[in-house]
PDB file of N, CA and C in Angstrom:
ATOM      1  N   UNK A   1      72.556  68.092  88.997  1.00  0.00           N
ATOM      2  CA  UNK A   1      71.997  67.630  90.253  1.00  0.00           C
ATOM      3  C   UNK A   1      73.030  67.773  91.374  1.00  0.00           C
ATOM      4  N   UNK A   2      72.491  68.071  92.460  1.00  0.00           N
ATOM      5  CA  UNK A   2      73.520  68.047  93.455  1.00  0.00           C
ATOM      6  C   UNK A   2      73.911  66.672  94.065  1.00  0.00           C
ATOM      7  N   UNK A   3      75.162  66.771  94.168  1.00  0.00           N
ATOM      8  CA  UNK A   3      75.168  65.087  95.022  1.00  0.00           C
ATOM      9  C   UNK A   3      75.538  64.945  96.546  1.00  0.00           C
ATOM     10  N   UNK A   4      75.925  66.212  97.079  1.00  0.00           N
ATOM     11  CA  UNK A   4      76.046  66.786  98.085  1.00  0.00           C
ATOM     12  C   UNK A   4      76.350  67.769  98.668  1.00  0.00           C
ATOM     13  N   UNK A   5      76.273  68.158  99.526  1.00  0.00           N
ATOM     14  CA  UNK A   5      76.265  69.085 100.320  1.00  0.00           C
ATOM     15  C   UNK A   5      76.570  69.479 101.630  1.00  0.00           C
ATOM     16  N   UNK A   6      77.611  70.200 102.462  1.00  0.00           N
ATOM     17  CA  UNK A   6      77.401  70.288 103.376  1.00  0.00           C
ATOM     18  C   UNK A   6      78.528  71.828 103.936  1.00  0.00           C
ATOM     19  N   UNK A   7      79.058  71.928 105.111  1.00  0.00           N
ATOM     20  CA  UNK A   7      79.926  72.994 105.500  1.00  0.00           C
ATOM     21  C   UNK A   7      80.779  72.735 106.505  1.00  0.00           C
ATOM     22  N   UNK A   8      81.387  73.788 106.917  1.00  0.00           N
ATOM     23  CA  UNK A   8      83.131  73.522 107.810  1.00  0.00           C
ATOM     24  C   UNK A   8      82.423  72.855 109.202  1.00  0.00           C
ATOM     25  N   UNK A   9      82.987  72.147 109.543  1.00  0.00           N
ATOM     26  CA  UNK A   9      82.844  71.413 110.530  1.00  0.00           C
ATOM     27  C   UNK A   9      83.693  71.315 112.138  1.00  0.00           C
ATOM     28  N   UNK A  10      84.990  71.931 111.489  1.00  0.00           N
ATOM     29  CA  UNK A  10      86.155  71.463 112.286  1.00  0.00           C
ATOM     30  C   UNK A  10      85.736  71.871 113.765  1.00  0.00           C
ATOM     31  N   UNK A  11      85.311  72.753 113.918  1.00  0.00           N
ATOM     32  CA  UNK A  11      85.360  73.085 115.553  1.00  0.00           C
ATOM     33  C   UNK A  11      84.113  72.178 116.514  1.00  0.00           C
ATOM     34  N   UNK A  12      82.986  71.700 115.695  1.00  0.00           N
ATOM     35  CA  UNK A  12      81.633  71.021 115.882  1.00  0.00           C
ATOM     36  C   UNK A  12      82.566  69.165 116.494  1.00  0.00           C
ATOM     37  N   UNK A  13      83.203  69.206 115.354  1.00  0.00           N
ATOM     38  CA  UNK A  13      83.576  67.524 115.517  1.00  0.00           C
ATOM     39  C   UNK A  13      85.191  67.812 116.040  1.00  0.00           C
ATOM     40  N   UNK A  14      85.713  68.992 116.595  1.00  0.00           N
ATOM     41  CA  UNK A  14      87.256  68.835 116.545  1.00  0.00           C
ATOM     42  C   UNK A  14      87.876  67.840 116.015  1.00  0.00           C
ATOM     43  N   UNK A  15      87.909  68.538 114.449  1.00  0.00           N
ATOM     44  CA  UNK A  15      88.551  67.618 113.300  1.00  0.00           C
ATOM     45  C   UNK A  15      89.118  68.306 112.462  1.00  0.00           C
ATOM     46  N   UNK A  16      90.309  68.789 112.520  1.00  0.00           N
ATOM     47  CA  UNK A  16      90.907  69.698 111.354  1.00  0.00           C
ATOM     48  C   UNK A  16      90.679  69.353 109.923  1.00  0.00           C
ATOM     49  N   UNK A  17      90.743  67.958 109.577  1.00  0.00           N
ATOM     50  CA  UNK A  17      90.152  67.599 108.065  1.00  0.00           C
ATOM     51  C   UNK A  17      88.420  67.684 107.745  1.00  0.00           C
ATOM     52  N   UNK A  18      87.769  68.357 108.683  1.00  0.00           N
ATOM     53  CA  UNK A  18      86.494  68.787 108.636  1.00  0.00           C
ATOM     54  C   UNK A  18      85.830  70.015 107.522  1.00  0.00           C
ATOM     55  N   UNK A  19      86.584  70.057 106.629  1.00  0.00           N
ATOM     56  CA  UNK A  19      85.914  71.225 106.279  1.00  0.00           C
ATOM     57  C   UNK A  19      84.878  70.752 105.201  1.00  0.00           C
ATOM     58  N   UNK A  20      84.552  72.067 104.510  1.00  0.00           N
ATOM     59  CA  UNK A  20      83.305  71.921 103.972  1.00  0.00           C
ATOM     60  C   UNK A  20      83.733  71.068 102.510  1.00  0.00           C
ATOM     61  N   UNK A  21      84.962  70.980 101.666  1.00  0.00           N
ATOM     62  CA  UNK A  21      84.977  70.209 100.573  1.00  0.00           C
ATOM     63  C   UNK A  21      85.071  68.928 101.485  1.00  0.00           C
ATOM     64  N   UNK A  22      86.013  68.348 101.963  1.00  0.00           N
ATOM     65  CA  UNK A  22      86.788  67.126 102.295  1.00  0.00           C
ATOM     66  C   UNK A  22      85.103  66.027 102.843  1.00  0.00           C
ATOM     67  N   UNK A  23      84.174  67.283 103.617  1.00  0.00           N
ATOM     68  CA  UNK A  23      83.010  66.408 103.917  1.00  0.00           C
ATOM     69  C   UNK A  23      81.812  66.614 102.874  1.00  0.00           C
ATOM     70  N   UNK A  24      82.199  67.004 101.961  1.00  0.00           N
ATOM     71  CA  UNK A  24      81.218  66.895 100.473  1.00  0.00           C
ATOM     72  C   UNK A  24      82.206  65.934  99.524  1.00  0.00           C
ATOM     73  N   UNK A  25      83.182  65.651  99.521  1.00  0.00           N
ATOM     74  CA  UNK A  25      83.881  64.787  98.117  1.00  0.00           C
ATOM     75  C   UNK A  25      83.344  63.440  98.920  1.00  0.00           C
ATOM     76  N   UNK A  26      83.342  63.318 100.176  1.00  0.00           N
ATOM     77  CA  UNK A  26      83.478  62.515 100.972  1.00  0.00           C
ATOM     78  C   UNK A  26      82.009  61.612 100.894  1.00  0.00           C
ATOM     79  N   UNK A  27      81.082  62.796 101.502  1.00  0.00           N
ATOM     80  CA  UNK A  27      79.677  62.248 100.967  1.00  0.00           C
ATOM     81  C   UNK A  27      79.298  61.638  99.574  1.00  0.00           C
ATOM     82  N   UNK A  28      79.767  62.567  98.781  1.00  0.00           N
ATOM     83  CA  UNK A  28      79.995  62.532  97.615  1.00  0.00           C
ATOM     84  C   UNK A  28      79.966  61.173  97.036  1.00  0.00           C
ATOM     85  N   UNK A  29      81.670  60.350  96.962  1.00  0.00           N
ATOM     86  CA  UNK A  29      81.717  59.217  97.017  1.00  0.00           C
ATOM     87  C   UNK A  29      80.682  58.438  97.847  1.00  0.00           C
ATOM     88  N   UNK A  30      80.661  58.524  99.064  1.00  0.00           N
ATOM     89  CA  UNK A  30      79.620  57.671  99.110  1.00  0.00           C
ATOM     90  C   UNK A  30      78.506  57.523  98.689  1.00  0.00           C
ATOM     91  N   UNK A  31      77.524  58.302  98.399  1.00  0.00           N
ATOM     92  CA  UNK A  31      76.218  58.368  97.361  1.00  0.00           C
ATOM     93  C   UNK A  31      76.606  58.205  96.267  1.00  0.00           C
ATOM     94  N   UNK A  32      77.434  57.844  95.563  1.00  0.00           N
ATOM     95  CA  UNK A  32      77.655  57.459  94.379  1.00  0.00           C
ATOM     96  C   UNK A  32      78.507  56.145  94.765  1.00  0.00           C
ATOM     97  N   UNK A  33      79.012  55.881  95.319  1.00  0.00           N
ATOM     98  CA  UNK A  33      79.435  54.483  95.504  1.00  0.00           C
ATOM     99  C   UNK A  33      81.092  54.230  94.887  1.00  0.00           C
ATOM    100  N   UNK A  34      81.502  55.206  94.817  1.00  0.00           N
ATOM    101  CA  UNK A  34      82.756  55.382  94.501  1.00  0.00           C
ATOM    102  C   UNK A  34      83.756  56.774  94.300  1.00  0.00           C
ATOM    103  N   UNK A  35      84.426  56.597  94.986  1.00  0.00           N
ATOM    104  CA  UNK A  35      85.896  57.646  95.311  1.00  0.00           C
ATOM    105  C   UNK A  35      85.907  57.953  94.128  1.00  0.00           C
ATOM    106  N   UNK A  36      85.750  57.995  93.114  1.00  0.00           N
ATOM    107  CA  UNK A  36      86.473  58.688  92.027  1.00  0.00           C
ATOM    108  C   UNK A  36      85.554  59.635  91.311  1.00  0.00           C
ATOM    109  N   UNK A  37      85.523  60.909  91.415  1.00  0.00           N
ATOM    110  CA  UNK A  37      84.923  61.846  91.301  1.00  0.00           C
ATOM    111  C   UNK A  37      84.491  62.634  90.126  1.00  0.00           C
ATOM    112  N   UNK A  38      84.408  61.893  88.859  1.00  0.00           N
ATOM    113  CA  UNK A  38      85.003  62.508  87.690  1.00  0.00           C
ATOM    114  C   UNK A  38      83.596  62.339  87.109  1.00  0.00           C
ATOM    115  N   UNK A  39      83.455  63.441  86.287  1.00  0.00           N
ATOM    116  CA  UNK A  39      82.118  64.470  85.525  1.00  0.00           C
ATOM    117  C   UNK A  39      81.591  65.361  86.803  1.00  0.00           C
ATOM    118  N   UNK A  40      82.197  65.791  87.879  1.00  0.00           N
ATOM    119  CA  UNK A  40      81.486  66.474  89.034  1.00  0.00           C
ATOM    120  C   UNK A  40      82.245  67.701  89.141  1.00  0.00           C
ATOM    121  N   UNK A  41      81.315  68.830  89.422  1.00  0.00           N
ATOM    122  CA  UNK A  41      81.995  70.085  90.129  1.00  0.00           C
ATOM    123  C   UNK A  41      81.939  70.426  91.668  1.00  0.00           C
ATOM    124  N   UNK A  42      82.860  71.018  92.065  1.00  0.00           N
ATOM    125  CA  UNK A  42      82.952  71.267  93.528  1.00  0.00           C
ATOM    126  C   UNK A  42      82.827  72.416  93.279  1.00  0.00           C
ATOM    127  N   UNK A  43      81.645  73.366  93.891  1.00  0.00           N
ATOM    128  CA  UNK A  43      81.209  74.704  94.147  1.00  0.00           C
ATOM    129  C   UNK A  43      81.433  74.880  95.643  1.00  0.00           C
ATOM    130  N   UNK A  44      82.540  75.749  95.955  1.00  0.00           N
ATOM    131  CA  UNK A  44      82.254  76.346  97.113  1.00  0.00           C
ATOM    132  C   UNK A  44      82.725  77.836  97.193  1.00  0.00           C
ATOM    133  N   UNK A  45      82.197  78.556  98.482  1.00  0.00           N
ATOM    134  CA  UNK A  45      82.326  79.904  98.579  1.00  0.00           C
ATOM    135  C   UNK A  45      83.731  80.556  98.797  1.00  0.00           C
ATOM    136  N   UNK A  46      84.977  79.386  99.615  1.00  0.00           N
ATOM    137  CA  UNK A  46      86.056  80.001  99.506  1.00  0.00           C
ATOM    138  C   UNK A  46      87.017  79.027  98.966  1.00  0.00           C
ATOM    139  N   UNK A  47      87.832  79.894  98.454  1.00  0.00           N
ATOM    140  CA  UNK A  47      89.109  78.679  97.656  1.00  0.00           C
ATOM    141  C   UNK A  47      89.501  78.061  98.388  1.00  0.00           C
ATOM    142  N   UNK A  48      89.451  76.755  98.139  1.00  0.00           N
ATOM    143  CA  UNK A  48      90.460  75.752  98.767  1.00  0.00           C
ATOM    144  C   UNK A  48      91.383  75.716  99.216  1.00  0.00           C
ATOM    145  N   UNK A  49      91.442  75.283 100.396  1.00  0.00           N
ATOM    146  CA  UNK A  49      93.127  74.532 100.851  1.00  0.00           C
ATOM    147  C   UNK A  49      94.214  73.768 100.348  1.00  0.00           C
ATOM    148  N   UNK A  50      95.368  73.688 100.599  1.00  0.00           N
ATOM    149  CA  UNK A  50      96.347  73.256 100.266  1.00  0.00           C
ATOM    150  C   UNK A  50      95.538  71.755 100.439  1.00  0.00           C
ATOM    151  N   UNK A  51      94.653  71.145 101.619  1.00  0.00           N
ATOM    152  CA  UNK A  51      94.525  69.573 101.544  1.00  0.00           C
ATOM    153  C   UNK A  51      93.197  69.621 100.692  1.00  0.00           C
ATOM    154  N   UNK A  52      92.218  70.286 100.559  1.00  0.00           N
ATOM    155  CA  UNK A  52      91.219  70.643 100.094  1.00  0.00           C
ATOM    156  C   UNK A  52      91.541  70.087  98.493  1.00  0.00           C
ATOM    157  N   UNK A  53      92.528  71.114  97.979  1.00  0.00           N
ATOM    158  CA  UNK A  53      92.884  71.098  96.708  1.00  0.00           C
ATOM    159  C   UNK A  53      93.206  69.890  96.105  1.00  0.00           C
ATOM    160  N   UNK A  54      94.600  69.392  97.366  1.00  0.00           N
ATOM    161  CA  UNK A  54      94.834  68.057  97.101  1.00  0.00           C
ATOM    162  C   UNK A  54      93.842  67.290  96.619  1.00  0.00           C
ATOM    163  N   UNK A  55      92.991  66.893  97.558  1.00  0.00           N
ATOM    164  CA  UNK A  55      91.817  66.135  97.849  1.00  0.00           C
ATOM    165  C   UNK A  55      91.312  66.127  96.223  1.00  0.00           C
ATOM    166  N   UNK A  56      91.068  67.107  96.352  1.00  0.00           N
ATOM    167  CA  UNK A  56      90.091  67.094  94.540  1.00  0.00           C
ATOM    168  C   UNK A  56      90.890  66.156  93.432  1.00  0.00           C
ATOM    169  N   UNK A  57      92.062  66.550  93.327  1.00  0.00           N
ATOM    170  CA  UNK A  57      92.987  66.132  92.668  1.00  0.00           C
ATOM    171  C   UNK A  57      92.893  64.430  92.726  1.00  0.00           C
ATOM    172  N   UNK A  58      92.863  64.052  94.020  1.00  0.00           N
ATOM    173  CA  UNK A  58      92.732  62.668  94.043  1.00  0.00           C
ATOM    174  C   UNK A  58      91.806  62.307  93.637  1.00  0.00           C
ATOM    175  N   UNK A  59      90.505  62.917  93.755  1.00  0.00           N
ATOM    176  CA  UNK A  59      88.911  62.470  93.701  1.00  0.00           C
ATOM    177  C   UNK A  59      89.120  62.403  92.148  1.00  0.00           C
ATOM    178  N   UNK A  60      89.504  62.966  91.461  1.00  0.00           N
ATOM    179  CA  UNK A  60      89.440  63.103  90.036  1.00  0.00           C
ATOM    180  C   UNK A  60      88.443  64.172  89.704  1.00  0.00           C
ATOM    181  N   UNK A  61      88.311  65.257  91.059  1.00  0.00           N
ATOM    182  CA  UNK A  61      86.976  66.294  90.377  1.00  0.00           C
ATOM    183  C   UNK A  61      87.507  67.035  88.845  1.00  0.00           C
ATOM    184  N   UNK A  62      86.455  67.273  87.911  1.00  0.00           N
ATOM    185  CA  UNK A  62      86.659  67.616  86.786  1.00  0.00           C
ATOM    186  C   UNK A  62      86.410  69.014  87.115  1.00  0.00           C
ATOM    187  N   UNK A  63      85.811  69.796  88.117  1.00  0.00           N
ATOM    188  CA  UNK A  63      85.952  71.331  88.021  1.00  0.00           C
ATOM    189  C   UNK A  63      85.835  71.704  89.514  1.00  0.00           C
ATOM    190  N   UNK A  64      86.479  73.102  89.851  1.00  0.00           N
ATOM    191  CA  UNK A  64      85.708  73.331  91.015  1.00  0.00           C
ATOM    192  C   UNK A  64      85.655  75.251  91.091  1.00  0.00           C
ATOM    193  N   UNK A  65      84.540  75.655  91.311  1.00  0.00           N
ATOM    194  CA  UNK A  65      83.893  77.016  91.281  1.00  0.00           C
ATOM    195  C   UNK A  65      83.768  77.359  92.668  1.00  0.00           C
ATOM    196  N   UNK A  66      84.564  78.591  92.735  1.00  0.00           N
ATOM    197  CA  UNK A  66      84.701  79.199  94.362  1.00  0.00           C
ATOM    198  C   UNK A  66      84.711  80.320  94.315  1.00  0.00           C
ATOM    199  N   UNK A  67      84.068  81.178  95.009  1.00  0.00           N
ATOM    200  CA  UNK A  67      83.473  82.443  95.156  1.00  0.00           C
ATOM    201  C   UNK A  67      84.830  83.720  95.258  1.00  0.00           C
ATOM    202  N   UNK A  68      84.821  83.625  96.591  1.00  0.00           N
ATOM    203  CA  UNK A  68      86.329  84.532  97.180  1.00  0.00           C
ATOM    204  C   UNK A  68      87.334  83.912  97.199  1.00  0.00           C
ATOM    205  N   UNK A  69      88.945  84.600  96.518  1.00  0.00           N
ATOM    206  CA  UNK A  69      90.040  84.140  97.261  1.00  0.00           C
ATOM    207  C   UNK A  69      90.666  83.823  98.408  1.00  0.00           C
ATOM    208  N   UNK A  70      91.582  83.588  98.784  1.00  0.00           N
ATOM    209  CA  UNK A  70      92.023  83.126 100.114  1.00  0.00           C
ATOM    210  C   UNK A  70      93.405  83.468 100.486  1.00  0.00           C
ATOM    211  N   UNK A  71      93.780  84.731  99.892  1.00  0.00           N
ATOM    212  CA  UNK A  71      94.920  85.059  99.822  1.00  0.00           C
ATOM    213  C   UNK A  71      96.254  84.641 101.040  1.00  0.00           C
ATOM    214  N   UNK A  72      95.376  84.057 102.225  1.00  0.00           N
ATOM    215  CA  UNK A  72      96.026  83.320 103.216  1.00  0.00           C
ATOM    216  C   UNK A  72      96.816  82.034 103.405  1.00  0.00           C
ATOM    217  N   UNK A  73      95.401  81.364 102.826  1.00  0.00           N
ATOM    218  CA  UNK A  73      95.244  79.775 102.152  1.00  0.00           C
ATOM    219  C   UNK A  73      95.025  78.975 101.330  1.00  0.00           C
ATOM    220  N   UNK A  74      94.936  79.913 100.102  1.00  0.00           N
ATOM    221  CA  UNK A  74      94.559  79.440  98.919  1.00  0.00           C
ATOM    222  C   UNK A  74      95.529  78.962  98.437  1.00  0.00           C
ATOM    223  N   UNK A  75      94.445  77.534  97.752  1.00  0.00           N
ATOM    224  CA  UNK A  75      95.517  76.724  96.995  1.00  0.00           C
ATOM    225  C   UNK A  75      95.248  76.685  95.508  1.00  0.00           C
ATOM    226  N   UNK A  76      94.061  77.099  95.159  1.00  0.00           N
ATOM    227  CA  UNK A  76      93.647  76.946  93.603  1.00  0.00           C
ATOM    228  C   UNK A  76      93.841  78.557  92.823  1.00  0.00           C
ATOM    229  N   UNK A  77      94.946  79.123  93.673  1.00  0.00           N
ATOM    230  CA  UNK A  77      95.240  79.896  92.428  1.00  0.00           C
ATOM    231  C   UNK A  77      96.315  80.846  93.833  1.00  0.00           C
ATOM    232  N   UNK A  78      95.690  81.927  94.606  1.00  0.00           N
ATOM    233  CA  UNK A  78      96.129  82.647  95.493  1.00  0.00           C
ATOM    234  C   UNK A  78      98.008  82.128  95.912  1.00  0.00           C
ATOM    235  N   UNK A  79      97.798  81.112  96.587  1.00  0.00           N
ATOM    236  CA  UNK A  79      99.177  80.628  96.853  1.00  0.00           C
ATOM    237  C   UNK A  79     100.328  79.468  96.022  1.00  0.00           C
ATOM    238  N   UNK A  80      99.289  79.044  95.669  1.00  0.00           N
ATOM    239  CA  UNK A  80      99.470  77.877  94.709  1.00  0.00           C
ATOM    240  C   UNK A  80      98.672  77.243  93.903  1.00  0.00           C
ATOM    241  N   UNK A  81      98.698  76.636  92.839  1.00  0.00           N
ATOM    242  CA  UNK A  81      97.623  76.157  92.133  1.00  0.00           C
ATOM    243  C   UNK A  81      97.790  74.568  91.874  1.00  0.00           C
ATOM    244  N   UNK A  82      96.918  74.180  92.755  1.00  0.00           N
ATOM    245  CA  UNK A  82      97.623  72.441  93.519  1.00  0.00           C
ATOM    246  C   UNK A  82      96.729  71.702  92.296  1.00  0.00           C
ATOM    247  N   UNK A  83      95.407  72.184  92.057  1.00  0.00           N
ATOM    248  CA  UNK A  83      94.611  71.515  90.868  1.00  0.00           C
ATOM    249  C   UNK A  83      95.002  71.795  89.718  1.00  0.00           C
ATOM    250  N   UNK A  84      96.091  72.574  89.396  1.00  0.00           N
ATOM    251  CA  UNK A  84      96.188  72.243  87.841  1.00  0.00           C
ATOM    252  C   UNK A  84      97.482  71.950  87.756  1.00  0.00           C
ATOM    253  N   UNK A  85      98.354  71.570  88.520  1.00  0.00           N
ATOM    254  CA  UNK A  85     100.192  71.470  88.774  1.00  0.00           C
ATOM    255  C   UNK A  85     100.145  70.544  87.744  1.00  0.00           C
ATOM    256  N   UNK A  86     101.026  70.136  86.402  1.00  0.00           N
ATOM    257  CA  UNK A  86     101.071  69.357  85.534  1.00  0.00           C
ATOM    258  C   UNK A  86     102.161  68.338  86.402  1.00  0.00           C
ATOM    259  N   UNK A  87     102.545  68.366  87.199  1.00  0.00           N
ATOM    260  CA  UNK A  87     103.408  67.395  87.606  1.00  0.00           C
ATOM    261  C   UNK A  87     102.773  66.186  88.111  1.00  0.00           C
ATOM    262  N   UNK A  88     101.236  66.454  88.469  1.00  0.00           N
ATOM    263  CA  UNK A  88     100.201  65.462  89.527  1.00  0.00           C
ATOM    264  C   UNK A  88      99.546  64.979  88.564  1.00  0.00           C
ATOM    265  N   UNK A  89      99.256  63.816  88.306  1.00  0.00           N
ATOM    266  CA  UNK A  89      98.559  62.581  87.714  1.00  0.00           C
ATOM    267  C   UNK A  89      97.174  62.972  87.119  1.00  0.00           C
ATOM    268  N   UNK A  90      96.713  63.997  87.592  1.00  0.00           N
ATOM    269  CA  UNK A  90      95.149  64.769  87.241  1.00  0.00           C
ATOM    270  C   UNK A  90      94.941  66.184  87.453  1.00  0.00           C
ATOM    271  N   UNK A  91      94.371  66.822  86.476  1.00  0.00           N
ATOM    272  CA  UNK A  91      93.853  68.255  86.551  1.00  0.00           C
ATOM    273  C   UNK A  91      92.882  68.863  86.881  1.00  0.00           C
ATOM    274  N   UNK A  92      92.570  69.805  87.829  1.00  0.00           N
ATOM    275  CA  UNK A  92      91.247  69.992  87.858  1.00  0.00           C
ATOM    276  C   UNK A  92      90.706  71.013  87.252  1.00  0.00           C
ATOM    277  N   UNK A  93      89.703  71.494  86.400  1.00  0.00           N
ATOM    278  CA  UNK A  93      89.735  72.682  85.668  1.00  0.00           C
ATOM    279  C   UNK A  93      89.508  74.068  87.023  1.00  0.00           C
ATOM    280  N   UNK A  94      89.419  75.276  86.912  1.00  0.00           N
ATOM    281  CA  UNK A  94      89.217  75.819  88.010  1.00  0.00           C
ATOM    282  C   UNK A  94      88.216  77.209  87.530  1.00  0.00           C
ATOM    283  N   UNK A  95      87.305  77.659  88.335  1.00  0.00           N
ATOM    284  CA  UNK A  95      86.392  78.704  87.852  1.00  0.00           C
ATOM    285  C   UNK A  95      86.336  79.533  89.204  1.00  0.00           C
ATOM    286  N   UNK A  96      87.198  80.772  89.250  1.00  0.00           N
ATOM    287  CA  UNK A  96      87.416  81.894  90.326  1.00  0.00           C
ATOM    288  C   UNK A  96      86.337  82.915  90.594  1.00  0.00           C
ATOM    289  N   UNK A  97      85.713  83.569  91.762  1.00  0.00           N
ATOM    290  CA  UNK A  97      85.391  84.448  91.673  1.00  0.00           C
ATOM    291  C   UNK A  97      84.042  84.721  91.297  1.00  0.00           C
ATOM    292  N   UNK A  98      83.037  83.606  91.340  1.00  0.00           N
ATOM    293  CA  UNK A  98      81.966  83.560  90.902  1.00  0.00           C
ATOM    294  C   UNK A  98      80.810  84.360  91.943  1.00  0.00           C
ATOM    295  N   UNK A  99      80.327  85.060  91.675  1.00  0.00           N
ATOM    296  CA  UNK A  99      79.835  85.758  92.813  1.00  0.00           C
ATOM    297  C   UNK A  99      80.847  86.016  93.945  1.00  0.00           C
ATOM    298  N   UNK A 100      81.708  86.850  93.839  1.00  0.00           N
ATOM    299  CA  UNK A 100      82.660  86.902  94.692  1.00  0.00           C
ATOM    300  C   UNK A 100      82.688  87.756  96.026  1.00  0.00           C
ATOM    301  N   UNK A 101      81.188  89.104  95.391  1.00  0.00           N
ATOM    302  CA  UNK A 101      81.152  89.834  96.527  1.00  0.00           C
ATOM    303  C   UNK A 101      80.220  89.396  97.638  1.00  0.00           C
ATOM    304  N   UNK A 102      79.269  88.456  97.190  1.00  0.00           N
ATOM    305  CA  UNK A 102      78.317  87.746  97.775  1.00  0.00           C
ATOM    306  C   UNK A 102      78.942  86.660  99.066  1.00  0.00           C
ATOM    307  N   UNK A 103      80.235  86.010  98.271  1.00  0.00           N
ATOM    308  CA  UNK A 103      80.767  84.990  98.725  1.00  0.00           C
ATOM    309  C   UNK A 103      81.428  85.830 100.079  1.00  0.00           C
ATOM    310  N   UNK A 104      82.407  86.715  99.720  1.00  0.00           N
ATOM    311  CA  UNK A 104      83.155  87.244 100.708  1.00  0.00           C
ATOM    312  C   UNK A 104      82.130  88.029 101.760  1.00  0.00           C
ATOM    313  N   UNK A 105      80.566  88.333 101.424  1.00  0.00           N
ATOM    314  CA  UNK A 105      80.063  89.280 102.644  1.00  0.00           C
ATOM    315  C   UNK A 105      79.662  87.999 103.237  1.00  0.00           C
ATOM    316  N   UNK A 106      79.465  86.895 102.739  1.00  0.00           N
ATOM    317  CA  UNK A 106      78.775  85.605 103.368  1.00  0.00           C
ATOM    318  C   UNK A 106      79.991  84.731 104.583  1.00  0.00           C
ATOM    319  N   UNK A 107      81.026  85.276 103.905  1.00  0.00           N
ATOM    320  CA  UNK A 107      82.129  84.718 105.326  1.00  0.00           C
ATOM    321  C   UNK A 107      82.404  85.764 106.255  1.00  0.00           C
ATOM    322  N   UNK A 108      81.829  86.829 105.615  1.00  0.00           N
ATOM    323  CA  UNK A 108      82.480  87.881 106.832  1.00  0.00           C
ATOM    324  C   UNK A 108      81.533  87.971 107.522  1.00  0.00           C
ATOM    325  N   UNK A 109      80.281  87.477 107.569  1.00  0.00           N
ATOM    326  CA  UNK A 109      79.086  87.397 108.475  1.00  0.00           C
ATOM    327  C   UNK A 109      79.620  86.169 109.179  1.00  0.00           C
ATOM    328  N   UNK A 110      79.558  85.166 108.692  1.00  0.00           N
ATOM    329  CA  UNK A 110      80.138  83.886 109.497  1.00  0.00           C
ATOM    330  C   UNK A 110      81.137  84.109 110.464  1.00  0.00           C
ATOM    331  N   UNK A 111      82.432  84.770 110.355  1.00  0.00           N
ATOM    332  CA  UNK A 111      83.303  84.930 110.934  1.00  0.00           C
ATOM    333  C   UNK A 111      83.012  86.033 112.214  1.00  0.00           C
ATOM    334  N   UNK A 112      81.896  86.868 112.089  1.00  0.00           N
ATOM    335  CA  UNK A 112      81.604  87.788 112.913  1.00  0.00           C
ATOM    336  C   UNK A 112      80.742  86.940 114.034  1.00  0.00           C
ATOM    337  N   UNK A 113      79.461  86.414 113.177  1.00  0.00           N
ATOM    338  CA  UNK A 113      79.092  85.581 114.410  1.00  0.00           C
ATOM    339  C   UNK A 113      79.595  84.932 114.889  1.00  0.00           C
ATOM    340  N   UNK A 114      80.882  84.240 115.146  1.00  0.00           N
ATOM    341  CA  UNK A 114      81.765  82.935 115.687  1.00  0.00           C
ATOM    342  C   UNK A 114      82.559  84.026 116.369  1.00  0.00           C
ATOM    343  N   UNK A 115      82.516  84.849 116.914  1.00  0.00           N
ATOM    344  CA  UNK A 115      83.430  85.578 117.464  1.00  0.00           C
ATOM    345  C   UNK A 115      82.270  86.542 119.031  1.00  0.00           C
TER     346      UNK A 115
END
């Protein structure tokens, strides 16, 4: 079941912590009534951020599935791999590349219209 849903925000609410995980873990917890995120996957189209990643980590997400890399900003594998660092208190499992060509023509449309 889905428990939420939503997308990047930052320029709508000028809010750099706006993006599309931070305001789905976010919802998230709240429709469930608690911050701690665990039996849930985070599906999104591009890999996570360095706070993104974090974020999961705290939530206790048990997986998260993302389309395209982020060879810029990626934190779940590309630059760093912030969800599975054995040094941090929780792991997140990670699933790369899932529909990846879909994912990447779906931001490069996004990014064209915003321009």
């Amino acid at each position: 079941d889905v428990v939420a849903e939503d997308f990047n925000r930052t320029i709508q609410s000028s809010d750099p912590t706006a993006h599309a995980e931070m305001l789905v873990m976010r919802a998230a917890g709240n429709a469930l009534g608690d911050w701690r995120l665990t039996g849930h996957t985070l599906v999104v189209t591009l890999e996570p951020c360095s706070m993104c990643a974090g974020a999961s980590v705290w939530a206790r997400l048990d997986h998260i599935v993302y389309g395209a890399a982020d060879p810029r900003a990626g934190a779940a594998w590309s630059l760093y791999n912030i969800p599975q660092d054995p040094r941090l208190n929780h792991r997140v499992d990670l699933t790369a590349g899932v529909m990846a060509e879909e994912a990447t023509t779906l931001l490069q449309s996004f990014f064209r219209a915003r321009r």
